[in-house]
Structures are given as C-alpha cells and as structure tokens.
N, C-alpha and C. Protein backbone atom coordinates (compact mmCIF):
# COMPACT_ATOMS: atom_id res chain seq x y z
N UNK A 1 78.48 35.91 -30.20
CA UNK A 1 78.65 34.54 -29.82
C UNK A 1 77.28 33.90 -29.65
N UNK A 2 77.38 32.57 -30.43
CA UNK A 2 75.86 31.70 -30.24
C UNK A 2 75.50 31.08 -28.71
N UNK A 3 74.77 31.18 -28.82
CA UNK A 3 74.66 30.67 -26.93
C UNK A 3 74.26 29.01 -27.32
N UNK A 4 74.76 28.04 -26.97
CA UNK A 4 73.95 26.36 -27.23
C UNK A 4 73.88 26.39 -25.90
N UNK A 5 72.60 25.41 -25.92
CA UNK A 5 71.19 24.43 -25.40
C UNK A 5 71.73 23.40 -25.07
N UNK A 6 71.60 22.63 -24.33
CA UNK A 6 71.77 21.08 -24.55
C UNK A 6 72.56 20.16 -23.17
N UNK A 7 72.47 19.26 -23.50
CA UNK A 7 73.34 18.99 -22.24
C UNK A 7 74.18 17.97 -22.44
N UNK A 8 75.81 18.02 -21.83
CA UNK A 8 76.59 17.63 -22.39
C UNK A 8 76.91 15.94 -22.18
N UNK A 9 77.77 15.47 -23.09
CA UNK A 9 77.96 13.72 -22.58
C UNK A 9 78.48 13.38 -21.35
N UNK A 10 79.28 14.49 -20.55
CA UNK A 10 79.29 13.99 -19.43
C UNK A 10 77.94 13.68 -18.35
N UNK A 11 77.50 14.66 -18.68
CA UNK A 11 75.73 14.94 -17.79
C UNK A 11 74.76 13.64 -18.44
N UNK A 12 74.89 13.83 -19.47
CA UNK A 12 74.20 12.50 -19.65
C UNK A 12 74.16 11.20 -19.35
N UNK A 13 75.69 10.91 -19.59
CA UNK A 13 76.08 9.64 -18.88
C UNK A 13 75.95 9.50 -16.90
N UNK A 14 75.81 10.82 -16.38
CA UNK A 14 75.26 10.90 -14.86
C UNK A 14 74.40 10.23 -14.77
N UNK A 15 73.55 10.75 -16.09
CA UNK A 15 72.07 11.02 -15.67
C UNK A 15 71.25 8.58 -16.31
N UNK A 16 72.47 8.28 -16.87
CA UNK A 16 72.19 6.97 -17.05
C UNK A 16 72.63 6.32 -16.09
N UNK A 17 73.43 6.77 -15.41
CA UNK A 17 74.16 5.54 -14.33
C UNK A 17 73.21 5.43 -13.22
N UNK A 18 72.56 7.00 -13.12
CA UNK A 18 71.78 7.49 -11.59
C UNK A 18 70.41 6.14 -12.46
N UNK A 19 70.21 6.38 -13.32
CA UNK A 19 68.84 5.51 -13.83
C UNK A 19 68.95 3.61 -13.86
N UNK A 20 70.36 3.56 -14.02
CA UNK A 20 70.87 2.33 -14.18
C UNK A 20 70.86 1.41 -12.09
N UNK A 21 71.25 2.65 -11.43
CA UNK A 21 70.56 2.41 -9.98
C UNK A 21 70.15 2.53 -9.27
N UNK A 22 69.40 2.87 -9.83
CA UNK A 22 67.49 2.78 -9.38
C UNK A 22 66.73 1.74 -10.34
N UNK A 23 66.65 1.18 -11.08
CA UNK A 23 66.48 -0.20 -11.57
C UNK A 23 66.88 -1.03 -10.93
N UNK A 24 68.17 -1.03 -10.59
CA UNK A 24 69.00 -2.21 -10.10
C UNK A 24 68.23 -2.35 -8.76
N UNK A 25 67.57 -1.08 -8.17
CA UNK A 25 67.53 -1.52 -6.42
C UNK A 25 65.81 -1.73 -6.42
N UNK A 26 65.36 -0.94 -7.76
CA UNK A 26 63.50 -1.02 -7.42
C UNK A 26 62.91 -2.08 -8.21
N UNK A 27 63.45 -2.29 -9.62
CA UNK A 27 62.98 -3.93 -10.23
C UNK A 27 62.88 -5.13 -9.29
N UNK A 28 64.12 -5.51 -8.54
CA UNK A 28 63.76 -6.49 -7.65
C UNK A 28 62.55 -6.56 -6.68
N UNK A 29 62.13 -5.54 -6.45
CA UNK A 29 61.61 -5.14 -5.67
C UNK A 29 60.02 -5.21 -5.94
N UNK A 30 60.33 -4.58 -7.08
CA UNK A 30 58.71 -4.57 -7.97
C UNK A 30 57.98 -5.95 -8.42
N UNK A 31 59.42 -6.61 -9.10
CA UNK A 31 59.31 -7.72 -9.54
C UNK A 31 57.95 -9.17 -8.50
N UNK A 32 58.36 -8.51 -7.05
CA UNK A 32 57.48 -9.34 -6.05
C UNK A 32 55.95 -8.91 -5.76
N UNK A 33 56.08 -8.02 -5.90
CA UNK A 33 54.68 -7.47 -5.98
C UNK A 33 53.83 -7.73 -7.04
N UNK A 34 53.44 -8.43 -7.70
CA UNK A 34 52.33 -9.31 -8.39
C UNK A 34 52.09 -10.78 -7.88
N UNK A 35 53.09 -11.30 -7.20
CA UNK A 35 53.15 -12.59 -6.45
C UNK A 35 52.15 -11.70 -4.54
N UNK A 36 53.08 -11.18 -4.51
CA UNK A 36 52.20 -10.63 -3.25
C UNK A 36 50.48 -9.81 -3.65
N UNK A 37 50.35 -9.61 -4.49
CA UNK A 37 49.14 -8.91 -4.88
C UNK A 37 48.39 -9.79 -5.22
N UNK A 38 48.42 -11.19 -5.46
CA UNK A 38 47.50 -12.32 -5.90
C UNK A 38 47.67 -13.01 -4.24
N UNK A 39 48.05 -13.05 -3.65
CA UNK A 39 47.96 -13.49 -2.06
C UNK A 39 47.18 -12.82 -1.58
N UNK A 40 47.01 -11.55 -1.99
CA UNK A 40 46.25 -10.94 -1.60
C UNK A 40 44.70 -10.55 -1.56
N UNK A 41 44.47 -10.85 -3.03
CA UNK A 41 43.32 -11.34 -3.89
C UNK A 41 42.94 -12.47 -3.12
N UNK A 42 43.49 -13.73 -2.86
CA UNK A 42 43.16 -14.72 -2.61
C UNK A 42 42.48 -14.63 -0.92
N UNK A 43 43.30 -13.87 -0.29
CA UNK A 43 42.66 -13.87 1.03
C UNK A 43 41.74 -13.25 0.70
N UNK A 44 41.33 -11.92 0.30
CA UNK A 44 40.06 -10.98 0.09
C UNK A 44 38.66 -11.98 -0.47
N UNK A 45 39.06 -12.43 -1.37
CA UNK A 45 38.27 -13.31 -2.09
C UNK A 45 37.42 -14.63 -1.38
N UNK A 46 38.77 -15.47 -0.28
CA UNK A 46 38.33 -16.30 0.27
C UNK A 46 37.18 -15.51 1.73
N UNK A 47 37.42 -14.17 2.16
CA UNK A 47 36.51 -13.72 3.19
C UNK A 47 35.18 -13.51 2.21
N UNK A 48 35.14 -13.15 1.23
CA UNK A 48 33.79 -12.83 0.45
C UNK A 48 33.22 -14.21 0.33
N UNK A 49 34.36 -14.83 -0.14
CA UNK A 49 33.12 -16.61 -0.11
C UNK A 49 32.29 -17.03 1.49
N UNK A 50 33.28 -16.62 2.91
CA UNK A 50 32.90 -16.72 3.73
C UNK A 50 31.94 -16.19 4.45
N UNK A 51 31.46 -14.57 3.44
CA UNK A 51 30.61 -14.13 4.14
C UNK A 51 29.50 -14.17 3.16
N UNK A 52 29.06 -14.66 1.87
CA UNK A 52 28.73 -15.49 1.03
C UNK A 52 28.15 -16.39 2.24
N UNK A 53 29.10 -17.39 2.40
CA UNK A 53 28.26 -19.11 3.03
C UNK A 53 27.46 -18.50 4.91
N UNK A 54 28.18 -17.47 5.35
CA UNK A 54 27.33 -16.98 6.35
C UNK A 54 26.05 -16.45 6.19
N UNK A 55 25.78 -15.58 5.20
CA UNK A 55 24.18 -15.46 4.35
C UNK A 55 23.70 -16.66 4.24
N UNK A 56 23.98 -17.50 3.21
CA UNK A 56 23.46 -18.54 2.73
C UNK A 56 22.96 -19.50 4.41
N UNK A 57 24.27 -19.36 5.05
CA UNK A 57 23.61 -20.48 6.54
C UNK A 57 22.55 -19.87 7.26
N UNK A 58 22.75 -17.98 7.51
CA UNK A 58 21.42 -17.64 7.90
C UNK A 58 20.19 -17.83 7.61
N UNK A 59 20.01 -18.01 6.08
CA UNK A 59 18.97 -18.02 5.06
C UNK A 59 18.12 -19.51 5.34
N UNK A 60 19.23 -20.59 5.29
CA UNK A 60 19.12 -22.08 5.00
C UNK A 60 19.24 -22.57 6.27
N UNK A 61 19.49 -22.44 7.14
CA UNK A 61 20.13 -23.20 8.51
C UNK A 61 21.66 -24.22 8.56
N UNK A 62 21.89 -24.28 7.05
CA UNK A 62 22.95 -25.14 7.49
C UNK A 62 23.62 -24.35 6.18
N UNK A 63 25.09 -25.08 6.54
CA UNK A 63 26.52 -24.41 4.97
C UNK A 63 26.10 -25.77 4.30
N UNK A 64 26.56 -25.05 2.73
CA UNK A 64 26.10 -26.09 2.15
C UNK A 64 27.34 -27.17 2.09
N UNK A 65 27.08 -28.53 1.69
CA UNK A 65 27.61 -29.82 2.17
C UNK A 65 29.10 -29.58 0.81
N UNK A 66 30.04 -30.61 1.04
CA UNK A 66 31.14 -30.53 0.33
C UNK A 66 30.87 -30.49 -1.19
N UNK A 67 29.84 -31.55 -1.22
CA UNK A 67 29.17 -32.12 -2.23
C UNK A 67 28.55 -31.19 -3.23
N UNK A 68 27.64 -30.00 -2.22
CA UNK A 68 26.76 -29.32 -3.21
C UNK A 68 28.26 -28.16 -3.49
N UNK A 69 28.98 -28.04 -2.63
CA UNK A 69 30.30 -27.45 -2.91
C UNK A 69 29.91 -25.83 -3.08
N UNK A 70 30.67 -24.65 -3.36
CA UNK A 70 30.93 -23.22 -3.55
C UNK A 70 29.35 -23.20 -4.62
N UNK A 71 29.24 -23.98 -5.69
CA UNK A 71 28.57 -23.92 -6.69
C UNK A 71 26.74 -23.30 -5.84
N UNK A 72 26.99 -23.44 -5.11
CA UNK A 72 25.68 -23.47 -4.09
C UNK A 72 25.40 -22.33 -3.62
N UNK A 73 26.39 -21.31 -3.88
CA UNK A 73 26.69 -19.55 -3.34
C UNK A 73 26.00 -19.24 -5.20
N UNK A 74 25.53 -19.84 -5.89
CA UNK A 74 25.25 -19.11 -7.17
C UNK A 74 23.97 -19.70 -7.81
N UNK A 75 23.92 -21.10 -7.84
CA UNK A 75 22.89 -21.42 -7.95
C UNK A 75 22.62 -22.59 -6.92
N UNK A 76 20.64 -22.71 -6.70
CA UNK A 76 20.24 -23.53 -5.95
C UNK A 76 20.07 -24.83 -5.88
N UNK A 77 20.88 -25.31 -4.69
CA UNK A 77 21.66 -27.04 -5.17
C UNK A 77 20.33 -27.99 -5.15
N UNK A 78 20.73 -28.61 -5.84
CA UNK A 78 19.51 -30.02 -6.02
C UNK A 78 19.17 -31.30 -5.67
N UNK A 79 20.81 -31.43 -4.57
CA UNK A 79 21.03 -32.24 -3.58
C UNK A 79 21.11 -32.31 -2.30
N UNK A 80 20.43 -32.95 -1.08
CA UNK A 80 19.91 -32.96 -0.44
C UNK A 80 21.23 -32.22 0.01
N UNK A 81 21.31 -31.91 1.58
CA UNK A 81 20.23 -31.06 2.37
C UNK A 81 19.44 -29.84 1.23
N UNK A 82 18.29 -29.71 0.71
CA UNK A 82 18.18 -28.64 0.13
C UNK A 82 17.50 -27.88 0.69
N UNK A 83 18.26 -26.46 0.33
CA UNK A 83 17.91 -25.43 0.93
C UNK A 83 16.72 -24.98 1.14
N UNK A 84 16.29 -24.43 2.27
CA UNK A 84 14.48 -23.78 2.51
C UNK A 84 14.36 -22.40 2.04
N UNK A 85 15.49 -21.81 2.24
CA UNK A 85 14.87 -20.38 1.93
C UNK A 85 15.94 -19.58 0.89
N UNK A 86 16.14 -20.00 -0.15
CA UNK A 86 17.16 -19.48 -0.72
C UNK A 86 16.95 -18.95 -1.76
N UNK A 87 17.82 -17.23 -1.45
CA UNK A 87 17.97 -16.69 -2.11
C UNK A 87 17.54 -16.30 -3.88
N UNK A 88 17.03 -15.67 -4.46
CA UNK A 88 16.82 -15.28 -5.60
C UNK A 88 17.71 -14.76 -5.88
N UNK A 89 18.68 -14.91 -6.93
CA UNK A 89 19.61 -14.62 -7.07
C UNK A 89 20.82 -14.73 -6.75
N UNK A 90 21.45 -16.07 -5.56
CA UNK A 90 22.18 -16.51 -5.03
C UNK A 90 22.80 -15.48 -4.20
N UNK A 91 23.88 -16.13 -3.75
CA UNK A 91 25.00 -15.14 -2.63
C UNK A 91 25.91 -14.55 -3.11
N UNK A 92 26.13 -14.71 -4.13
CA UNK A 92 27.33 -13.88 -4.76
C UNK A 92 26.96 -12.90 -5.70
N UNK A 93 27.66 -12.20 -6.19
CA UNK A 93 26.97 -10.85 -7.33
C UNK A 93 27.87 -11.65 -8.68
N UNK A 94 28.54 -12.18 -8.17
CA UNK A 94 29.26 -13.26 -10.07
C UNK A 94 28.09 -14.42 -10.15
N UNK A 95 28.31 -14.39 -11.81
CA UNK A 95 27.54 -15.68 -12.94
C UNK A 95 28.32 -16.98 -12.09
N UNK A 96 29.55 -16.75 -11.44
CA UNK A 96 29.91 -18.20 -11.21
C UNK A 96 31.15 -17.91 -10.11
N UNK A 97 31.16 -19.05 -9.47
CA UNK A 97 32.25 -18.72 -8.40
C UNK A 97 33.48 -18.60 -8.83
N UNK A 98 33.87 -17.35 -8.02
CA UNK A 98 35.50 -17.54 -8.74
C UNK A 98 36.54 -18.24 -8.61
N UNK A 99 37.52 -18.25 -9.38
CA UNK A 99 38.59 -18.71 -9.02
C UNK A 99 39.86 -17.99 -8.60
N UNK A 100 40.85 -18.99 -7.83
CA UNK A 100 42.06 -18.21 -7.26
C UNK A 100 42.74 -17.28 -8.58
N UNK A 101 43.52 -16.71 -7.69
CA UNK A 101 44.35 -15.73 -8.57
C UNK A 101 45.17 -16.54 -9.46
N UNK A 102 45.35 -17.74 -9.32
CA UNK A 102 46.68 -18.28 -10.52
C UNK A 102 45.41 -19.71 -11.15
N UNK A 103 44.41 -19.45 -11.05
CA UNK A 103 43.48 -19.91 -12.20
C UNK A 103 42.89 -21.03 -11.58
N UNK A 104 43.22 -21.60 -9.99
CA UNK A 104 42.44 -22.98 -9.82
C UNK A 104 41.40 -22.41 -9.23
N UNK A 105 40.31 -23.62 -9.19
CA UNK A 105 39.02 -23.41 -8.19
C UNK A 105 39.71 -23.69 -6.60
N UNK A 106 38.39 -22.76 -5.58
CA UNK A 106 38.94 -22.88 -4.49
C UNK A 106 38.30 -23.93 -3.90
N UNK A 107 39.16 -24.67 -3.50
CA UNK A 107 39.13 -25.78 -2.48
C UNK A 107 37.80 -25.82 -1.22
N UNK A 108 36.81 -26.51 -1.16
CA UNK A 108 35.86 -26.38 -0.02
C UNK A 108 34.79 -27.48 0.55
N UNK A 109 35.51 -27.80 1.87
CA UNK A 109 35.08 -28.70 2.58
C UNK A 109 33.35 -28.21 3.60
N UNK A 110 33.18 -29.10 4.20
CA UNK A 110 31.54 -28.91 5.05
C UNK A 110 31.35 -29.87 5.10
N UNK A 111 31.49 -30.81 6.62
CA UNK A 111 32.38 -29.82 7.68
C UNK A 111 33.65 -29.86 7.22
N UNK A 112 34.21 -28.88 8.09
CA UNK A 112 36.07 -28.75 7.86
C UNK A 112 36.48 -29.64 9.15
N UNK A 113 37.57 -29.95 9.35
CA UNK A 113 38.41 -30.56 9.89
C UNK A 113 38.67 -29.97 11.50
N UNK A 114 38.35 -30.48 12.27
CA UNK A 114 38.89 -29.96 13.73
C UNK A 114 38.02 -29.23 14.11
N UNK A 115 36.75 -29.53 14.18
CA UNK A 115 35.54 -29.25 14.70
C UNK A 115 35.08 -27.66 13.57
N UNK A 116 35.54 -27.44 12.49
CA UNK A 116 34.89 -26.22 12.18
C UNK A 116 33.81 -26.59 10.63
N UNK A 117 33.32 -25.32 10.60
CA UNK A 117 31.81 -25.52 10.20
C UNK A 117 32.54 -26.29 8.50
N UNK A 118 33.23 -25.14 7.80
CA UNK A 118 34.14 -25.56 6.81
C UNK A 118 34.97 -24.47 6.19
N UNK A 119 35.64 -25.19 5.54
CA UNK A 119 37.12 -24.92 4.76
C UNK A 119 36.95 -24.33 3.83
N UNK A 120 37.74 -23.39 3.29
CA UNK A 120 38.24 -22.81 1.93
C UNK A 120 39.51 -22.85 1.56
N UNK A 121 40.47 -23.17 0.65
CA UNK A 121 41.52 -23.07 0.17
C UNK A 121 42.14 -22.78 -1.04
N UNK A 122 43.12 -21.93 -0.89
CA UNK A 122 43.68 -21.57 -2.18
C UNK A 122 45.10 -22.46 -1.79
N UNK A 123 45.92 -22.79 -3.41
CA UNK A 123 46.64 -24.31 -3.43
C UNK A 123 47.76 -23.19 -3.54
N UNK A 124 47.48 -22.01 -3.71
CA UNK A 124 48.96 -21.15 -4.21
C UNK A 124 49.79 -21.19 -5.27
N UNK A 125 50.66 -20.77 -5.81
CA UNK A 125 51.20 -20.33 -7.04
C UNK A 125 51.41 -21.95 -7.75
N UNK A 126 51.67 -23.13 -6.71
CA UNK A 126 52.06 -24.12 -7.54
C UNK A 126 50.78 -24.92 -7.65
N UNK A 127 49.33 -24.61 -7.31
CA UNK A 127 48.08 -25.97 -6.98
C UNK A 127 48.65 -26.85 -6.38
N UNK A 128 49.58 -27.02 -5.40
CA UNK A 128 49.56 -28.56 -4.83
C UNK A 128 49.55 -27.97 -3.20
N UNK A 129 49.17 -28.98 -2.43
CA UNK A 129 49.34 -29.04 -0.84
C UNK A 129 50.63 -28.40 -0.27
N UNK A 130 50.49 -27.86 0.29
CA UNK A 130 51.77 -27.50 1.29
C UNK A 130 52.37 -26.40 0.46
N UNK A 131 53.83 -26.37 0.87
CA UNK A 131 54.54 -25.66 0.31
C UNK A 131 54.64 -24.42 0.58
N UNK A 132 55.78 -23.32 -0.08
CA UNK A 132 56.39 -22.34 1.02
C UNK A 132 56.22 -21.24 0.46
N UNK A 133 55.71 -19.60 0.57
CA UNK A 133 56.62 -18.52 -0.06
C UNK A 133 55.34 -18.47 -0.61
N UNK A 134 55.17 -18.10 -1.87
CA UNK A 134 54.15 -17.83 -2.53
C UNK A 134 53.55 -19.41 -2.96
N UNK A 135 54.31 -20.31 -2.78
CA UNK A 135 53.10 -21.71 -3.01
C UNK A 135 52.67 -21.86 -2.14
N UNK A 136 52.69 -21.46 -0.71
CA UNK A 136 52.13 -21.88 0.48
C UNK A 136 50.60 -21.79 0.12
N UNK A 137 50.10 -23.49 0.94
CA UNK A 137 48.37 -22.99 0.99
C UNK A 137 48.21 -21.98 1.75
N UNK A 138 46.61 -20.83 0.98
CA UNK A 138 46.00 -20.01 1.84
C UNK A 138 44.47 -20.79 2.51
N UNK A 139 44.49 -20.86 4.23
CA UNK A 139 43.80 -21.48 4.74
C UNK A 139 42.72 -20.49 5.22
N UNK A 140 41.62 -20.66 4.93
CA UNK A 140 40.21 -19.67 5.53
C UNK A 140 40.53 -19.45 6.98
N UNK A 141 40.77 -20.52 7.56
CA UNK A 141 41.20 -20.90 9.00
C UNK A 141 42.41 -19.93 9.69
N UNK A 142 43.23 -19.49 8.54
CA UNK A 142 44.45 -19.00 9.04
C UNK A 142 44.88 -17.89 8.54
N UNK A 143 43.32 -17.17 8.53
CA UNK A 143 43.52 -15.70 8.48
C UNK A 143 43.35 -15.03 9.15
N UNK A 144 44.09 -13.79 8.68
CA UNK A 144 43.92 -13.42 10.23
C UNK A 144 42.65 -12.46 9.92
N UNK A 145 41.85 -12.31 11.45
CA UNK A 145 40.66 -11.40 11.65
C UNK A 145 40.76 -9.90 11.66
C-alpha cells in the first residue's frame, strides 16, 4: 500500500477560514497605523525644530521672527533681527526644513500667542485649522513633555 502526503480539502478549507479571521480582525487594525505613525512623525519632528530654535536662541539671543520663519534653522536670515553668532552650518543636519508627514510646511509663529516665545504647527491629514481624529492640528504647545 502507497502511503500519500498531503493534506486534505477539508483541512484546507480550516486552514482558509482560520486565515479569512484573522484578516477580518487585524486589517482594520493595521489599516490605522500609518495615520497614527505620521502623528507621530509630526510630533517627533516638531520637538527637533524646537530644539533646533533653542540652539539657534542660545547662539543669537533671540528665536528667529515669523518673518525670517523655520528657513532660519538652515540658512542665515538676512532680515533684521540678524543673527550675531550663527552657526556654520545652521541648526538642523537637513539641506532644508522639513515638512509634515502629509507634505505641508510647518506652520511657525515668533512670538506665539498667549505669552509664548513661538509656535509650530502641523495642519494634519486635511492642511486646514481645527478639526478631529487624524486632521486635528498638532500644537508645539500641546505636547506633551
């Protein structure tokens, strides 16, 4: 008698249903995690700009103005207040400041609003103000430490 190998259509069809849910329960699941992983980026990113403009204020005495804007963490601005002691090679280790995770530039005030030095913002998945979930703005202000 031949001995067969193999495994039969009932076992197989187990072995699709068991696969059919576990998709069903981990795709949803997965599916959010690139929306949460660019929130995430975005906060990381916005503390590096912040500790970026804390160099630069040690260096210079002041953050640079709205005006000379982020652009001022890379190269040396040419509008007044200008800087006294700055950097060779700017504050950042990038050719250029980055941008948020869903492609806009980040938002940046000096001074910021409500007595602070200034602002950074990411506009969130949709670029506009406000909004909830993954469009919610990310505020420099309203991270946590």
């Amino acid at each position: 008698m031949r001995h067969q190998s193999g495994f039969s259509l009932i076992e197989l069809m187990i072995v699709v249903v068991i696969l059919g849910l576990l998709a069903t329960l981990l795709v949803p699941r997965i599916m959010d995690r690139p929306d949460e992983a660019r929130v995430t980026k975005a906060k990381v990113d916005i503390r590096t700009l912040e500790s970026a403009l804390r160099l630069y204020r040690l260096d210079n005495g002041v953050y640079p103005t709205t005006e000379q804007g982020l652009e001022a963490l890379i190269r040396k601005p040419d509008i007044a207040p200008l800087p006294r002691n700055y950097r060779d090679g700017g504050y950042l280790e990038a050719s250029s400041v980055p941008r948020d995770p869903w492609g806009n530039a980040y938002r940046y005030r000096s001074p910021g609003q409500q007595g602070r030095d200034y602002e950074i913002t990411s506009l969130g998945t949709d670029g506009k103000e406000g909004g909830t979930g993954f469009a919610q703005d990310i505020n420099s202000w309203e991270l946590d430490d």
